[in-house]
Protein backbone atom coordinates (compact mmCIF):
# COMPACT_ATOMS: atom_id res chain seq x y z
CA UNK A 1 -12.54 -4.11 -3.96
CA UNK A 2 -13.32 -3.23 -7.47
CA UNK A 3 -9.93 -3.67 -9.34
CA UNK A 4 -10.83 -5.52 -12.59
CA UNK A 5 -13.25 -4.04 -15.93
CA UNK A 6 -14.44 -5.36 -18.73
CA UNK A 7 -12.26 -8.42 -18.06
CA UNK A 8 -8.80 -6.19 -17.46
CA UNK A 9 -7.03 -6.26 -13.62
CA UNK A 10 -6.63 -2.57 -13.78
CA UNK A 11 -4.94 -3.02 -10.23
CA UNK A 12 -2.47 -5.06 -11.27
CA UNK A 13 -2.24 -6.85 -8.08
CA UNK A 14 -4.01 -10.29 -7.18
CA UNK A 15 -5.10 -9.38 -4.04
CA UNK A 16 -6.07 -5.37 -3.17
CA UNK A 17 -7.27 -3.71 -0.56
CA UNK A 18 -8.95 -0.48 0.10
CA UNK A 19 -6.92 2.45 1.76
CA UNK A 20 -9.27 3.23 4.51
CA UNK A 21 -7.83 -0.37 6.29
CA UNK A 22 -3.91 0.88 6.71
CA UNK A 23 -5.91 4.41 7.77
CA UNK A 24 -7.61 3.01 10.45
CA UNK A 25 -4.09 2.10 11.87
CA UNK A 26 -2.39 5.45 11.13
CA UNK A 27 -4.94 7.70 12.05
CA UNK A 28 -4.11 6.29 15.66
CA UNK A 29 -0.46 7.20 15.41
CA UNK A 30 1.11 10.14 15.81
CA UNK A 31 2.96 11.84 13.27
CA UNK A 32 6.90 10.62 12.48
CA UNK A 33 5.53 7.04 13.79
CA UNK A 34 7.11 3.88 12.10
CA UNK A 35 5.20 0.82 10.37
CA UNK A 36 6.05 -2.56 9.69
CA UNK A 37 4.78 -3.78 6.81
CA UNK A 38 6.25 -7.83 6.04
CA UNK A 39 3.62 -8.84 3.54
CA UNK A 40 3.97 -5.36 1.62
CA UNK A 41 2.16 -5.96 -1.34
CA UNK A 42 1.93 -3.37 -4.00
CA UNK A 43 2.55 -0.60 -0.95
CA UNK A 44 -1.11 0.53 0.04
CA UNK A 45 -0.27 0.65 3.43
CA UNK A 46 3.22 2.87 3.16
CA UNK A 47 1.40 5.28 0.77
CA UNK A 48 -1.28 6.11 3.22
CA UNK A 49 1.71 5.86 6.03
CA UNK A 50 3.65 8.25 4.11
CA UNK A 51 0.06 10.47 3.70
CA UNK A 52 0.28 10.67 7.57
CA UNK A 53 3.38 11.61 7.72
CA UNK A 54 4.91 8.54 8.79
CA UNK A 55 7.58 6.21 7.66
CA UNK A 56 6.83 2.31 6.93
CA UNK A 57 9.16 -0.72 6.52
CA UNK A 58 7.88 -2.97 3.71
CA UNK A 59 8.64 -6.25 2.77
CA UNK A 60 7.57 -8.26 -0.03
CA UNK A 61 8.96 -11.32 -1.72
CA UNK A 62 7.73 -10.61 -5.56
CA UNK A 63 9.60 -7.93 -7.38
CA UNK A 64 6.83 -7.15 -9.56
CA UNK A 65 4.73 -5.73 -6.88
CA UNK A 66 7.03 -3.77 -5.51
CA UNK A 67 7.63 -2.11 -8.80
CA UNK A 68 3.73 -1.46 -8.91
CA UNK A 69 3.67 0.17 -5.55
CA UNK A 70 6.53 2.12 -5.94
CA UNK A 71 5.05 3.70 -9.62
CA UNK A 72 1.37 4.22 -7.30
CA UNK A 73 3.28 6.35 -4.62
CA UNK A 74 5.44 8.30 -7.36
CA UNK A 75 2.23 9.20 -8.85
């Protein structure tokens, strides 16, 4: 995963992965399914959930990763 240039995380998150891994999940589910999410992250898997047309549960411990996920699903 490329997240960081010229010496900058442009990510913003220690650990990233790409989108197609949560797809490969919810392209198997039907639409309105629910996902469970406990190590949440900065929300890559309930943005491509909610791109389905699903709903996911997240959990994460650090507040400043949510904050990052939820300002990457807004936009």
């Amino acid at each position: 995963v490329l997240k960081w240039f010229n010496g900058e995380n442009r990510h913003g998150h220690s650990a990233p992965f790409p989108e197609d891994i949560p797809d490969l999940l919810c392209s198997q589910l039907g639409r309105g399914a629910k996902v469970l999410d406990p190590f949440a992250g900065s929300l890559t898997t309930a943005s491509v959930c909610h791109s389905h047309g699903q709903s996911c549960l997240s959990i994460e411990l650090h507040e400043s990763y949510c904050e990052l996920g939820l300002k990457k699903i807004a936009h």
